[in-house]
Every structure is written in structure tokens, then in C-alpha cells.
PDB file of N, CA and C in Angstrom:
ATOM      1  N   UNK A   1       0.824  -1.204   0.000  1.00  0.00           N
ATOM      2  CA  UNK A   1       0.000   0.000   0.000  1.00  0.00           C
ATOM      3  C   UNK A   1       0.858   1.252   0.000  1.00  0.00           C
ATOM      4  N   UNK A   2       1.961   1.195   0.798  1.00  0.00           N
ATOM      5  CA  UNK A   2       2.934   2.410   0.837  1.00  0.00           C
ATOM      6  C   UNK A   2       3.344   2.841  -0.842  1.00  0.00           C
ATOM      7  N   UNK A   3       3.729   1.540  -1.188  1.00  0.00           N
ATOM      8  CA  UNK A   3       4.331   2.201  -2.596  1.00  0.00           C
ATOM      9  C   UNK A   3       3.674   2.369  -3.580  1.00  0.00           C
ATOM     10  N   UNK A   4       2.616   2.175  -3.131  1.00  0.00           N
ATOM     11  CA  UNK A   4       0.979   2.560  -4.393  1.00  0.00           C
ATOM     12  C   UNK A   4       1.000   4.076  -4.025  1.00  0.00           C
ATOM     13  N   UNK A   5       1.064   4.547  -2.665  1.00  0.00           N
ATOM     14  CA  UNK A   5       1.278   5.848  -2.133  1.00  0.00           C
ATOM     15  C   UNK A   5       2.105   6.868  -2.658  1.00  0.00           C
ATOM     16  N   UNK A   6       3.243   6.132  -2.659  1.00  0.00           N
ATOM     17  CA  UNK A   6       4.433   6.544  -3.187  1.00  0.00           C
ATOM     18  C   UNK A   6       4.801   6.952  -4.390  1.00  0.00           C
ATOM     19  N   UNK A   7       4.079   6.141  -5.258  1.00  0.00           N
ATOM     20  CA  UNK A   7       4.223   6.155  -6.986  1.00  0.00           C
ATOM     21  C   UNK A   7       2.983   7.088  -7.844  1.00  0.00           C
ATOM     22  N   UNK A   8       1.385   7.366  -6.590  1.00  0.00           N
ATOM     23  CA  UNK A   8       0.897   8.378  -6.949  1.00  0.00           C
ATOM     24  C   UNK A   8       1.240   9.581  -6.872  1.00  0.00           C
ATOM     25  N   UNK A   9       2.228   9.917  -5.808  1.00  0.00           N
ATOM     26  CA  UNK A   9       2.850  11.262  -5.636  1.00  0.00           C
ATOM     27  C   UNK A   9       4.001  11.212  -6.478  1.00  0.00           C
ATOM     28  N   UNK A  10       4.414  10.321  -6.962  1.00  0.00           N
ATOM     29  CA  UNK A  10       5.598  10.368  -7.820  1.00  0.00           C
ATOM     30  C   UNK A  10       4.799  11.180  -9.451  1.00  0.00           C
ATOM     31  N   UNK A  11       4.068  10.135  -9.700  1.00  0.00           N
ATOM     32  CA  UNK A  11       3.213  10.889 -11.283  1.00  0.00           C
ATOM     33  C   UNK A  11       2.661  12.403 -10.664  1.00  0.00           C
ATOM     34  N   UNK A  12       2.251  12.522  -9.113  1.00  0.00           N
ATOM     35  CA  UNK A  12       1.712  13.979  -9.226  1.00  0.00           C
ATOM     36  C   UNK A  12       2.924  15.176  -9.266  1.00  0.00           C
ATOM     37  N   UNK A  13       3.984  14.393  -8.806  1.00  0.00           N
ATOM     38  CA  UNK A  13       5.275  14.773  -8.828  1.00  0.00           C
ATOM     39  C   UNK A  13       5.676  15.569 -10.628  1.00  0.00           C
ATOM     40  N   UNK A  14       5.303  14.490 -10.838  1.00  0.00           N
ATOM     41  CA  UNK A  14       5.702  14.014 -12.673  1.00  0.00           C
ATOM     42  C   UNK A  14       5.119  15.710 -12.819  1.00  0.00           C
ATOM     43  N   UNK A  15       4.196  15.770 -12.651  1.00  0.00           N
ATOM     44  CA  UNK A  15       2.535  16.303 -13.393  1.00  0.00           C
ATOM     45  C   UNK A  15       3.155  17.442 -13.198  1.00  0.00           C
ATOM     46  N   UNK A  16       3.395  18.208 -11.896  1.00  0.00           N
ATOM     47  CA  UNK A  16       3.760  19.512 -11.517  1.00  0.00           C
ATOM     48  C   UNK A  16       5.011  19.915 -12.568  1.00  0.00           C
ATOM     49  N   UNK A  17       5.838  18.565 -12.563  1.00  0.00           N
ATOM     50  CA  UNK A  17       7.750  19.353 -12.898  1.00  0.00           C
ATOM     51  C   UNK A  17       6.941  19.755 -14.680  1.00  0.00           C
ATOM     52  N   UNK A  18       6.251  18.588 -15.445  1.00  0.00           N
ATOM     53  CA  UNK A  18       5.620  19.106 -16.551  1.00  0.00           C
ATOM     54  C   UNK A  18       4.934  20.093 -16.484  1.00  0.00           C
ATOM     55  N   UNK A  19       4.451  20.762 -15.601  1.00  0.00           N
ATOM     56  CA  UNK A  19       3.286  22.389 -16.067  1.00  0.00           C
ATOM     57  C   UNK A  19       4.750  23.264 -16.130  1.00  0.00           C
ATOM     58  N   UNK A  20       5.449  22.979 -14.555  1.00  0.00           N
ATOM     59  CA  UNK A  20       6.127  23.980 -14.757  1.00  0.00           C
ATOM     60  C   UNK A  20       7.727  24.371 -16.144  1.00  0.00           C
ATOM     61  N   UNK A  21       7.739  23.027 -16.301  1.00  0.00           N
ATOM     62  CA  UNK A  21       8.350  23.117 -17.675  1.00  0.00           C
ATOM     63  C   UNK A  21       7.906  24.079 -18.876  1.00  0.00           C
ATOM     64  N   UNK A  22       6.412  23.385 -18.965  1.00  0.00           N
ATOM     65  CA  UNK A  22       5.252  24.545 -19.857  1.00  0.00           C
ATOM     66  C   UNK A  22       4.976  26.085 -19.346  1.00  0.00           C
ATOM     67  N   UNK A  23       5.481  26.332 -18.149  1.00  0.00           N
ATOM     68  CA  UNK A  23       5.405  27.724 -17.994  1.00  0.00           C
ATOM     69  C   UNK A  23       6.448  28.389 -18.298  1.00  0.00           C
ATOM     70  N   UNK A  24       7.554  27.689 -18.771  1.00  0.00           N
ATOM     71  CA  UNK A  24       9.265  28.756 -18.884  1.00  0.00           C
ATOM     72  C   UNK A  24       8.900  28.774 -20.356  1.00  0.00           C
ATOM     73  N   UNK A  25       8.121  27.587 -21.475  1.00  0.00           N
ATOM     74  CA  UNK A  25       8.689  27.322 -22.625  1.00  0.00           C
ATOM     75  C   UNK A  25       7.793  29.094 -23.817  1.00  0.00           C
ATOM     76  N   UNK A  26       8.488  29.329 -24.352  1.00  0.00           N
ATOM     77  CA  UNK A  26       8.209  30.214 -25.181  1.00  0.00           C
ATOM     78  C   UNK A  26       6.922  29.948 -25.928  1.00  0.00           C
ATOM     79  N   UNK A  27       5.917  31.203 -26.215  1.00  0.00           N
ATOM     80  CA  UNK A  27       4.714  30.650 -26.592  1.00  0.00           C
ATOM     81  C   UNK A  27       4.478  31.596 -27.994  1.00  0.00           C
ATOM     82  N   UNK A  28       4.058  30.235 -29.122  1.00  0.00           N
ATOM     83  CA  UNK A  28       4.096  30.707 -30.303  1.00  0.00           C
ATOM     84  C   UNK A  28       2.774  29.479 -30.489  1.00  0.00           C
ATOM     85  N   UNK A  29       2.991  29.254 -31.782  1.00  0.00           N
ATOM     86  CA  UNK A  29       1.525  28.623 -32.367  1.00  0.00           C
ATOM     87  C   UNK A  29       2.140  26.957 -32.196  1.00  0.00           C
ATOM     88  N   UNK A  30       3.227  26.331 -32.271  1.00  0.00           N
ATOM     89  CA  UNK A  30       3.565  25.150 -32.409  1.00  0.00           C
ATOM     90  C   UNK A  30       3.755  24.655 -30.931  1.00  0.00           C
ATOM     91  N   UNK A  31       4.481  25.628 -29.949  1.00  0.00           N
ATOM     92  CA  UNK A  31       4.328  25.172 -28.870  1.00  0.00           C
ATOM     93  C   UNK A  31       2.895  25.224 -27.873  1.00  0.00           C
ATOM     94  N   UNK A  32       1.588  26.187 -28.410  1.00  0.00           N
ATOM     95  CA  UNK A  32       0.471  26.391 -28.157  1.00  0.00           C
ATOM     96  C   UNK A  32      -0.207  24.905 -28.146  1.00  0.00           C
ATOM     97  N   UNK A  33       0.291  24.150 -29.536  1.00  0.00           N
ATOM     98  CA  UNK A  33      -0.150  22.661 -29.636  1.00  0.00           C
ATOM     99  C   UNK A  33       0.472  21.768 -28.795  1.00  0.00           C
ATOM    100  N   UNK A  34       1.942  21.755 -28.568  1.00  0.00           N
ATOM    101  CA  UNK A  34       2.618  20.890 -28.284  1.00  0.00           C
ATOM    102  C   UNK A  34       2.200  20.943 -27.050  1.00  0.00           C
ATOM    103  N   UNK A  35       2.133  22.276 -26.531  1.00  0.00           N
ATOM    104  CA  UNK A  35       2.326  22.617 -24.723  1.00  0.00           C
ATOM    105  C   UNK A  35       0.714  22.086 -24.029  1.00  0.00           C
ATOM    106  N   UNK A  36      -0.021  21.729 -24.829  1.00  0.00           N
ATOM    107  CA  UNK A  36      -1.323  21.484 -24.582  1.00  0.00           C
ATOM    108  C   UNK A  36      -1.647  20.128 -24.675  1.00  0.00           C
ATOM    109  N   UNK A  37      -1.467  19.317 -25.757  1.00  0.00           N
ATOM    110  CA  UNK A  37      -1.004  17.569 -25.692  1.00  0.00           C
ATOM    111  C   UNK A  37      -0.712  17.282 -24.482  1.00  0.00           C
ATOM    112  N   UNK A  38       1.412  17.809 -24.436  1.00  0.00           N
ATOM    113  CA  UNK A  38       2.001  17.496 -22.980  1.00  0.00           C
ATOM    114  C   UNK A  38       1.555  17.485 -21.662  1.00  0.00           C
ATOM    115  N   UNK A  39       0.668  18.466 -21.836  1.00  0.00           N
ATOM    116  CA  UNK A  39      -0.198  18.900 -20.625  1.00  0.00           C
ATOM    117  C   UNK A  39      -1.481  18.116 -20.146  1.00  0.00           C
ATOM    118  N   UNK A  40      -2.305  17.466 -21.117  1.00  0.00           N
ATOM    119  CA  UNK A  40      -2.901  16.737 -21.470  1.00  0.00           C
ATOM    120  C   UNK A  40      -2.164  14.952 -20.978  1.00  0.00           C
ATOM    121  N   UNK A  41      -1.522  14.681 -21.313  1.00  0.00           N
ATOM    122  CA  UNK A  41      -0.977  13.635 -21.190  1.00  0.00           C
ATOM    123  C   UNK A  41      -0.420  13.001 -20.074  1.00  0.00           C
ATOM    124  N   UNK A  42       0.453  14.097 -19.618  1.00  0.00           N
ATOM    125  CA  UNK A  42       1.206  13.947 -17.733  1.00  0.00           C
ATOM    126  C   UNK A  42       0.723  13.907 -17.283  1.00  0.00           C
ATOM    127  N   UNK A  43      -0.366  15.113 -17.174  1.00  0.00           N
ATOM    128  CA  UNK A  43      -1.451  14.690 -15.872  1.00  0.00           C
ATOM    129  C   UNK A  43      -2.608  13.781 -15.955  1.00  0.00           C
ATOM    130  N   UNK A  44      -2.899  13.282 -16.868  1.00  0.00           N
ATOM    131  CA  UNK A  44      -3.548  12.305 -17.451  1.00  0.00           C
ATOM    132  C   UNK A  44      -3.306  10.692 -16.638  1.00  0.00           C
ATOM    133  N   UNK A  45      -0.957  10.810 -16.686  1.00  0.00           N
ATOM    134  CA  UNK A  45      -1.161   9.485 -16.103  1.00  0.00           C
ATOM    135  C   UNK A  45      -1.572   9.256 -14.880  1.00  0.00           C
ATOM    136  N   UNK A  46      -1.025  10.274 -13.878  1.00  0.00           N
ATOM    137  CA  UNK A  46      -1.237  10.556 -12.665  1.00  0.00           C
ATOM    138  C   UNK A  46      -2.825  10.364 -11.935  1.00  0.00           C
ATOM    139  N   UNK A  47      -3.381  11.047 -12.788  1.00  0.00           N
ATOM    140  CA  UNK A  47      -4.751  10.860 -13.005  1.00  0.00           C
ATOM    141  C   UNK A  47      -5.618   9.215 -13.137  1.00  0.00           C
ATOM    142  N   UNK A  48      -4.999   9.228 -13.999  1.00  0.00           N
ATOM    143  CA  UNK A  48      -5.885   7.570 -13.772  1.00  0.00           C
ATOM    144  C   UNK A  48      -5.218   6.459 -13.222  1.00  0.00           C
ATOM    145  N   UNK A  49      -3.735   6.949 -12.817  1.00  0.00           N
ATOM    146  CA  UNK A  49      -2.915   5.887 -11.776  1.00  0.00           C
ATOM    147  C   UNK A  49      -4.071   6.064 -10.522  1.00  0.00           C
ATOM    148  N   UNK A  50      -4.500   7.213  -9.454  1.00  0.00           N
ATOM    149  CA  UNK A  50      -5.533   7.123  -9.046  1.00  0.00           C
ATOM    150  C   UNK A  50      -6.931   6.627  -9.137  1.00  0.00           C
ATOM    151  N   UNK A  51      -7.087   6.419 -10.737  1.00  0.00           N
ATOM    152  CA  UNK A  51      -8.464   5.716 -10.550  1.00  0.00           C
ATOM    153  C   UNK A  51      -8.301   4.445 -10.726  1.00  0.00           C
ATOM    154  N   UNK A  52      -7.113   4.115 -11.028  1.00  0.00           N
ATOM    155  CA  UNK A  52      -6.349   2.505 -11.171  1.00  0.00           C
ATOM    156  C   UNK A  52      -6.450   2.201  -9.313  1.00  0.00           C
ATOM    157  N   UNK A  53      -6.188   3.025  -8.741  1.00  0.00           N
ATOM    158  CA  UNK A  53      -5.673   2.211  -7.188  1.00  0.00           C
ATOM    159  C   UNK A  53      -7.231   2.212  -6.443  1.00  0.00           C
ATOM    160  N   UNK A  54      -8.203   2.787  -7.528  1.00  0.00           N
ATOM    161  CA  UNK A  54      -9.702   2.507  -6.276  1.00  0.00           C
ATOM    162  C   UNK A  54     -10.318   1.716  -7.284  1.00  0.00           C
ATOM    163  N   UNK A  55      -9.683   1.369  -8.178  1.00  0.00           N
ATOM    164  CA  UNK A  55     -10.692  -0.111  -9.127  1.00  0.00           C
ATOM    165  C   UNK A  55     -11.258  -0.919  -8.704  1.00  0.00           C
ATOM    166  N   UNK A  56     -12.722  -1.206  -9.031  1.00  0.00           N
ATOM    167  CA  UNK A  56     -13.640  -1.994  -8.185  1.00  0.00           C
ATOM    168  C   UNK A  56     -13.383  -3.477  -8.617  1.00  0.00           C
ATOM    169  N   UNK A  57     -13.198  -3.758 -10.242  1.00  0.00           N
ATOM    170  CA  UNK A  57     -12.623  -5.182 -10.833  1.00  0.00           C
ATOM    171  C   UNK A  57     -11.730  -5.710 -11.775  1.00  0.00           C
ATOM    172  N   UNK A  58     -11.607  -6.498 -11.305  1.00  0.00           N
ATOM    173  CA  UNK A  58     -10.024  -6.325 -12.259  1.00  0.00           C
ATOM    174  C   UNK A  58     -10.429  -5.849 -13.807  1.00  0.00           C
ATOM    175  N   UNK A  59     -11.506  -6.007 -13.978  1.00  0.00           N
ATOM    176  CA  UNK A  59     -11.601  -5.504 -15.672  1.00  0.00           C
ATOM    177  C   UNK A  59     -11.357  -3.738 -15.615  1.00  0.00           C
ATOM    178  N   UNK A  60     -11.728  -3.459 -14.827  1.00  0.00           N
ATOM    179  CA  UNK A  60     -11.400  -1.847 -14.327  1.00  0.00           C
ATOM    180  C   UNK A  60     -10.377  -1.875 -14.093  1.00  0.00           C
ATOM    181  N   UNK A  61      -9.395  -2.227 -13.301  1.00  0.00           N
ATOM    182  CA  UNK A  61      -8.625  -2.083 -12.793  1.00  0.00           C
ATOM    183  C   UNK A  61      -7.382  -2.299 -14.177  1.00  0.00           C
ATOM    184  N   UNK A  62      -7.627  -3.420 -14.723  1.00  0.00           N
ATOM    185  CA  UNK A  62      -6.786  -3.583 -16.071  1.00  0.00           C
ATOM    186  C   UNK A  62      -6.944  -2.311 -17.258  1.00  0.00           C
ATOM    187  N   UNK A  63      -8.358  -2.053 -17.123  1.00  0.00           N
ATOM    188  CA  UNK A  63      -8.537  -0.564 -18.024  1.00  0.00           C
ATOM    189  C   UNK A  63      -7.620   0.559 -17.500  1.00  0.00           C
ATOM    190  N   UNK A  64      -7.925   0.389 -16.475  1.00  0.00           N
ATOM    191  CA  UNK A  64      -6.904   2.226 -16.291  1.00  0.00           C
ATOM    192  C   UNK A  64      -5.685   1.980 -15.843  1.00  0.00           C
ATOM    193  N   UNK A  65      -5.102   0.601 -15.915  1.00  0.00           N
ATOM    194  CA  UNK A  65      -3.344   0.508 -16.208  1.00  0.00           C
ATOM    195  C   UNK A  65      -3.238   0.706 -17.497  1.00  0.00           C
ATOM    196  N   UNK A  66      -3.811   0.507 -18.130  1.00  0.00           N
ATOM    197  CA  UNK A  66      -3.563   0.389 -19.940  1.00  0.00           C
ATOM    198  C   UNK A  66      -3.907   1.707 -19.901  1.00  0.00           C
ATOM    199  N   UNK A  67      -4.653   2.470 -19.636  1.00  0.00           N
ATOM    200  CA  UNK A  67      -4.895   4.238 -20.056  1.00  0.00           C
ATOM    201  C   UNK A  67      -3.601   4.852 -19.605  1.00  0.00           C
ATOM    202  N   UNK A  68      -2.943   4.187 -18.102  1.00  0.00           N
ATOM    203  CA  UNK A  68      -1.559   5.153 -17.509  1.00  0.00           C
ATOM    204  C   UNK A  68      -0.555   4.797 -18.720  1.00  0.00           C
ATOM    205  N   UNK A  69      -0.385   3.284 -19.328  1.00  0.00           N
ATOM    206  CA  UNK A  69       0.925   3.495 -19.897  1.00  0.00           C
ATOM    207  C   UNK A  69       0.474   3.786 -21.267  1.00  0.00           C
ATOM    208  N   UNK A  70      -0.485   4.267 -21.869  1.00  0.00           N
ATOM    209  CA  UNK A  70      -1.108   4.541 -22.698  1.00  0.00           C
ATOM    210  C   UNK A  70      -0.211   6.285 -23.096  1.00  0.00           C
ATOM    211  N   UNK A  71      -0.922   6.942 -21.606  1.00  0.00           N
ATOM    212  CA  UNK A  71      -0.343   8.115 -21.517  1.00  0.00           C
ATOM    213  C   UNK A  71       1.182   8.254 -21.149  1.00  0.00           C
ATOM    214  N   UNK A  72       1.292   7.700 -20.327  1.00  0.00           N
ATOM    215  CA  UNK A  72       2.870   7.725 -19.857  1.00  0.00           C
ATOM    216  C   UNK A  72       4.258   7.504 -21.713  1.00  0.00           C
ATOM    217  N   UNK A  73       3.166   6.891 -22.376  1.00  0.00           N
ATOM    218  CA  UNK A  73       4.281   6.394 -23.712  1.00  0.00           C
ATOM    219  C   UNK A  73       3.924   8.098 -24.384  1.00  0.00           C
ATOM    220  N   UNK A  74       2.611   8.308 -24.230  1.00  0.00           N
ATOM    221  CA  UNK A  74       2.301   9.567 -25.435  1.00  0.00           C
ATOM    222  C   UNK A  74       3.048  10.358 -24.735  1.00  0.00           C
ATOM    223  N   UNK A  75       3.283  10.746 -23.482  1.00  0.00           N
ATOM    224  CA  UNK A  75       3.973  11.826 -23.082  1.00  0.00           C
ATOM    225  C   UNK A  75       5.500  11.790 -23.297  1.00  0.00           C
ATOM    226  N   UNK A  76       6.255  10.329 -23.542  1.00  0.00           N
ATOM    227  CA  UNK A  76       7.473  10.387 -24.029  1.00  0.00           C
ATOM    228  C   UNK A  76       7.474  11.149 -25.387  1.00  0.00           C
ATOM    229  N   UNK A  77       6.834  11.136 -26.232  1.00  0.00           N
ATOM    230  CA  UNK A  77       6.358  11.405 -27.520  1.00  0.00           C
ATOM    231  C   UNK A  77       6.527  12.782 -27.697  1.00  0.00           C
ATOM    232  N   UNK A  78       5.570  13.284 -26.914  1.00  0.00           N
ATOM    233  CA  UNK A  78       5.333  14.828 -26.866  1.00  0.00           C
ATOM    234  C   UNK A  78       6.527  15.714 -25.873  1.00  0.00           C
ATOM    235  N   UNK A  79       7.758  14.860 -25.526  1.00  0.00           N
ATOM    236  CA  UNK A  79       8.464  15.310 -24.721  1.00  0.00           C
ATOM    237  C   UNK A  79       9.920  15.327 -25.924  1.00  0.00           C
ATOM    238  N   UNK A  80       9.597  14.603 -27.012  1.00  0.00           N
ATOM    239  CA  UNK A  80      10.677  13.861 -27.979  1.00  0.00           C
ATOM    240  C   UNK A  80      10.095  15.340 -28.684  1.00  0.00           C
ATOM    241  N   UNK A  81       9.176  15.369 -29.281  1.00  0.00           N
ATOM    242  CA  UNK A  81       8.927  16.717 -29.872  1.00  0.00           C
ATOM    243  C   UNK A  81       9.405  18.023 -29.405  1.00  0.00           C
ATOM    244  N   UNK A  82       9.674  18.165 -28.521  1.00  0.00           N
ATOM    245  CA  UNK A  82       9.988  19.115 -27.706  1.00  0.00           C
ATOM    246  C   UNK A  82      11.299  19.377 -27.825  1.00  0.00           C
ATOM    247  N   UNK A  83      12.086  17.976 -27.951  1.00  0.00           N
ATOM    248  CA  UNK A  83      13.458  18.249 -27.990  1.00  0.00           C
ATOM    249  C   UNK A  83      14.060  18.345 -29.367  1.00  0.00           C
ATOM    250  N   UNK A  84      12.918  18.109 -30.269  1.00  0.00           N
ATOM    251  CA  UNK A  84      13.297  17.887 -31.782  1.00  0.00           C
ATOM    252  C   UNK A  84      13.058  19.128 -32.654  1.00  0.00           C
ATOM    253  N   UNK A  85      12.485  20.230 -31.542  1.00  0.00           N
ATOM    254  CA  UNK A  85      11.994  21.271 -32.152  1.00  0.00           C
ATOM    255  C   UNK A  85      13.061  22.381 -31.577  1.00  0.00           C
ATOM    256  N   UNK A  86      13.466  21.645 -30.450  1.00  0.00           N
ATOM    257  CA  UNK A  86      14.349  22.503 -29.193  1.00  0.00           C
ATOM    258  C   UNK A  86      13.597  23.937 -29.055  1.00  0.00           C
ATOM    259  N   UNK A  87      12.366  23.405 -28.386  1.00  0.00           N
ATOM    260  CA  UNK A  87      11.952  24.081 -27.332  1.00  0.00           C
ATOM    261  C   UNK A  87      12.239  23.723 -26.348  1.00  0.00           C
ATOM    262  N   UNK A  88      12.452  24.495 -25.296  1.00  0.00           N
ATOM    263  CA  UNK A  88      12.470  24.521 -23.396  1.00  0.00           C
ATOM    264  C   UNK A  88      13.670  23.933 -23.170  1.00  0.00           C
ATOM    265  N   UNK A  89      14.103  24.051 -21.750  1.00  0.00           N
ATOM    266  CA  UNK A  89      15.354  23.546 -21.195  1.00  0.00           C
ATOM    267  C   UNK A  89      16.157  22.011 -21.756  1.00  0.00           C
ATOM    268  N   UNK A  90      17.040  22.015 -22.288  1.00  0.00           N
ATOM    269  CA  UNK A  90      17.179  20.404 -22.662  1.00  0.00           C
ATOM    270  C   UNK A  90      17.670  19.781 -21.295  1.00  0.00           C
ATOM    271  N   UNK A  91      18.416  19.934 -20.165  1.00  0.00           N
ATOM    272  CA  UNK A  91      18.791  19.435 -19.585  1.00  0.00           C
ATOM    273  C   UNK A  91      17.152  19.058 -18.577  1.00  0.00           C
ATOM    274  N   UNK A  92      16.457  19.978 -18.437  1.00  0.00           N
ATOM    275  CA  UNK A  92      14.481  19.713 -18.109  1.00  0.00           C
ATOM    276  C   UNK A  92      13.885  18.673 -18.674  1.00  0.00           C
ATOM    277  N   UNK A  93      13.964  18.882 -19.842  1.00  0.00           N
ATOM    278  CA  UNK A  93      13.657  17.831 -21.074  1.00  0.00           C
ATOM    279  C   UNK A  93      14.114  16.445 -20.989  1.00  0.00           C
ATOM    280  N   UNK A  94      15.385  16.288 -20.311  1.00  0.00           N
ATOM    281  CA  UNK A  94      16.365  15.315 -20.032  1.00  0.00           C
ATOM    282  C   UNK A  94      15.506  14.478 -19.369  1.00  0.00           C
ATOM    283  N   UNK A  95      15.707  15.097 -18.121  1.00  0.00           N
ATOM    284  CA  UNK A  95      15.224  14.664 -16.829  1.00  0.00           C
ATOM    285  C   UNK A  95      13.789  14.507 -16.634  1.00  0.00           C
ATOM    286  N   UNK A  96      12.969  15.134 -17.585  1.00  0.00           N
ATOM    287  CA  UNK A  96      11.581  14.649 -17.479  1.00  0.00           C
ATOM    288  C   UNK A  96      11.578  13.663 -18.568  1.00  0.00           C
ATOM    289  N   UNK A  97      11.751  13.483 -19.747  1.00  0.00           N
ATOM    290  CA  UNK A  97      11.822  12.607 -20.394  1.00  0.00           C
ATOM    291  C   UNK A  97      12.877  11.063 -19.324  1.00  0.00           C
ATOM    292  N   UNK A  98      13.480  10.941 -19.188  1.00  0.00           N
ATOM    293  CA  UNK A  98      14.092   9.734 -18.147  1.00  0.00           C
ATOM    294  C   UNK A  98      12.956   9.761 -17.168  1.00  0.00           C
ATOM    295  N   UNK A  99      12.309  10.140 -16.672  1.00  0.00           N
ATOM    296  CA  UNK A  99      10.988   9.932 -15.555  1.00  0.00           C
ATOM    297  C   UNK A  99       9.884   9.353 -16.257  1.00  0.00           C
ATOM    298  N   UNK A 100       9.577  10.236 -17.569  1.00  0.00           N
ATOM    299  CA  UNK A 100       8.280   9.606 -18.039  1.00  0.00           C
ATOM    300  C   UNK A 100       8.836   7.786 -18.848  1.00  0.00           C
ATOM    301  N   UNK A 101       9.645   7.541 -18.993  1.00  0.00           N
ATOM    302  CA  UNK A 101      10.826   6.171 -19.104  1.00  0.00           C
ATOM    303  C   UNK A 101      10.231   5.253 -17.974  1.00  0.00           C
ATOM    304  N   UNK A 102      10.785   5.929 -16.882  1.00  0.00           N
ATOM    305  CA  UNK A 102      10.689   4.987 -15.469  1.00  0.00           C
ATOM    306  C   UNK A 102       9.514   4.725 -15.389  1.00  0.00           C
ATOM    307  N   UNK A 103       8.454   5.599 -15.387  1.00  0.00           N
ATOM    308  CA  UNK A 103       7.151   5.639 -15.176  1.00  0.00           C
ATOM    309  C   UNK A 103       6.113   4.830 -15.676  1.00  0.00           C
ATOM    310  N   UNK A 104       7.013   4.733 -17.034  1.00  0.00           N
ATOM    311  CA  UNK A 104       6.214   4.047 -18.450  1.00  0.00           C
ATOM    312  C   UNK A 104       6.526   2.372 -17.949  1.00  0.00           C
ATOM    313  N   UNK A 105       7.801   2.148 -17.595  1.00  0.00           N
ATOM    314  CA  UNK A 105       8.157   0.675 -17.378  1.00  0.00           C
ATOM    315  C   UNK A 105       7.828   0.181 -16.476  1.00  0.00           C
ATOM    316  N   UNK A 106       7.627   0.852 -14.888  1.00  0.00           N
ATOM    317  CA  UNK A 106       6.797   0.425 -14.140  1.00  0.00           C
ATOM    318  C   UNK A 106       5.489   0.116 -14.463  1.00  0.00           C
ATOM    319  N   UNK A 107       4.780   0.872 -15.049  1.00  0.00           N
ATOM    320  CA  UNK A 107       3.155   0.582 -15.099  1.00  0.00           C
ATOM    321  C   UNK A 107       3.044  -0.632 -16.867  1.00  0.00           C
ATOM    322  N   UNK A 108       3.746  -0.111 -17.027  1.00  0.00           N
ATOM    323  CA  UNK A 108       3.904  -1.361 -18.489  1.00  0.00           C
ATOM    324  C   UNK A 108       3.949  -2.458 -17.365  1.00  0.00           C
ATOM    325  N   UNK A 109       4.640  -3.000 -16.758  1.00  0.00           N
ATOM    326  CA  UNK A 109       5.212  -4.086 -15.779  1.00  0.00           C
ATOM    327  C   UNK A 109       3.978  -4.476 -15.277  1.00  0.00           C
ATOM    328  N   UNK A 110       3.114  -3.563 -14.534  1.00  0.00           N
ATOM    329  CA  UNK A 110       2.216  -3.979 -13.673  1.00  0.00           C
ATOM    330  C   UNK A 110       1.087  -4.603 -14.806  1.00  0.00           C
ATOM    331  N   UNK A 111       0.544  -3.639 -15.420  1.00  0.00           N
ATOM    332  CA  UNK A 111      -0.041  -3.956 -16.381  1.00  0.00           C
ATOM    333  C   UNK A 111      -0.003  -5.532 -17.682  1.00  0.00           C
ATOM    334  N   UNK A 112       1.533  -5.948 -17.022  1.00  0.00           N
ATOM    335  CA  UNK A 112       1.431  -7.415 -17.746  1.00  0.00           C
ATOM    336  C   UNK A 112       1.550  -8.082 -17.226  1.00  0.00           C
ATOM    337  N   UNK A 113       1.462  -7.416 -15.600  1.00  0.00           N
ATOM    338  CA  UNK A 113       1.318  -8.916 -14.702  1.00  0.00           C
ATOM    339  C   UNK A 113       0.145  -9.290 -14.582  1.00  0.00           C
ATOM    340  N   UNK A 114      -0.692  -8.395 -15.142  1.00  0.00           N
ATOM    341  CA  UNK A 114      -2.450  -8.348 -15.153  1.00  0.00           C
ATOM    342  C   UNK A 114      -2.685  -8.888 -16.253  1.00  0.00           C
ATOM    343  N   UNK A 115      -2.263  -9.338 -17.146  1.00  0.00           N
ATOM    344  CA  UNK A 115      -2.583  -9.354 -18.711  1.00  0.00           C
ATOM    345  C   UNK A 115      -4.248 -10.313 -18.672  1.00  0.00           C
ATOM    346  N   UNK A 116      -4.886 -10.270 -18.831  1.00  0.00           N
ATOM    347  CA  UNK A 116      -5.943 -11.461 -18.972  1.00  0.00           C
ATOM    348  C   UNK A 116      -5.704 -12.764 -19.702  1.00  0.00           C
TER     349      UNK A 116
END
């Protein structure tokens, strides 16, 4: 139970270092899209990692692991864009991209220990 604890504050963790990434990055029409996806996505996993830990059956419970690494992969994506466009901090970029990694392989993991 602790580290179910642990790993929701970690994605809310996630969620925050991503807005505030999106608040330094320069705002034009491409990052208007990009910065809105990303935004969309991080807190997304965080988000349904919580509705993953009050799942009533495992068919629920298997749905919203598959929505976290669902999001957790799109947000590598939209974090790869970011660096391919070189917007925002790269060494930020670094380090949130290697988190949304960790994040992704943990819940990938859990998610196939569930596989049906």
C-alpha cells in the first residue's frame, strides 16, 4: 500500500515538474499545440494511476493501467517533440523525459502482470 502511495505522488510529482516546464517554454503557435497535448498527457497518467488504485474489478482495474501506460508512452512522444523542435530547457527535457521512461516501465510491468 505504501508504494501505491508513493508512486501516486511520484506521477503527481511528474505532473507539476511538466506544467512547470510549460510555464518557462516560449509561446508561439507550435508550442500552443505541443504545450497542450504534454499537458494533457502527464497529468492524465497521474490521473488515472488514481483511478487505477480505487478499481472496483479487475476488468477496471486492467482498463486504467492500460490508459496510464497509454499516456505515460504519449507523453514520451510529446516530450521527444519538444526536444526535436528545441523548445524549453534540454537538460528539463532530459530529466523529465528519463521519468516519463521509469514511469512508463513500471506501469507497463504492472499492467502485464495483469494481462488477462
Amino acid at each position: 500500500m505504501n508504494s501505491t502511495k508513493n508512486f501516486r505522488g511520484r506521477t503527481r510529482d511528474f505532473a507539476v515538474r511538466v506544467l512547470n516546464f510549460l510555464g518557462m517554454v516560449p509561446f508561439n503557435t507550435a508550442t500552443k499545440i505541443l504545450s497542450n497535448q504534454l499537458c494533457k498527457s502527464a497529468t492524465s497518467i497521474g490521473a488515472n494511476f488514481r483511478a487505477f488504485c480505487r478499481g472496483r474489478s479487475k476488468n477496471e482495474l486492467y482498463a486504467k493501467i492500460c490508459i496510464v501506460v497509454e499516456e505515460a508512452d504519449e507523453t514520451i512522444y510529446w516530450l521527444d517533440l519538444f526536444d526535436a523542435a528545441n523548445y524549453g530547457d534540454k537538460l528539463e527535457l532530459a530529466q523529465l523525459s528519463t521519468e516519463a521512461l521509469e514511469i512508463l516501465k513500471i506501469t507497463a510491468k504492472i499492467k502485464s502482470s495483469m494481462s488477462p
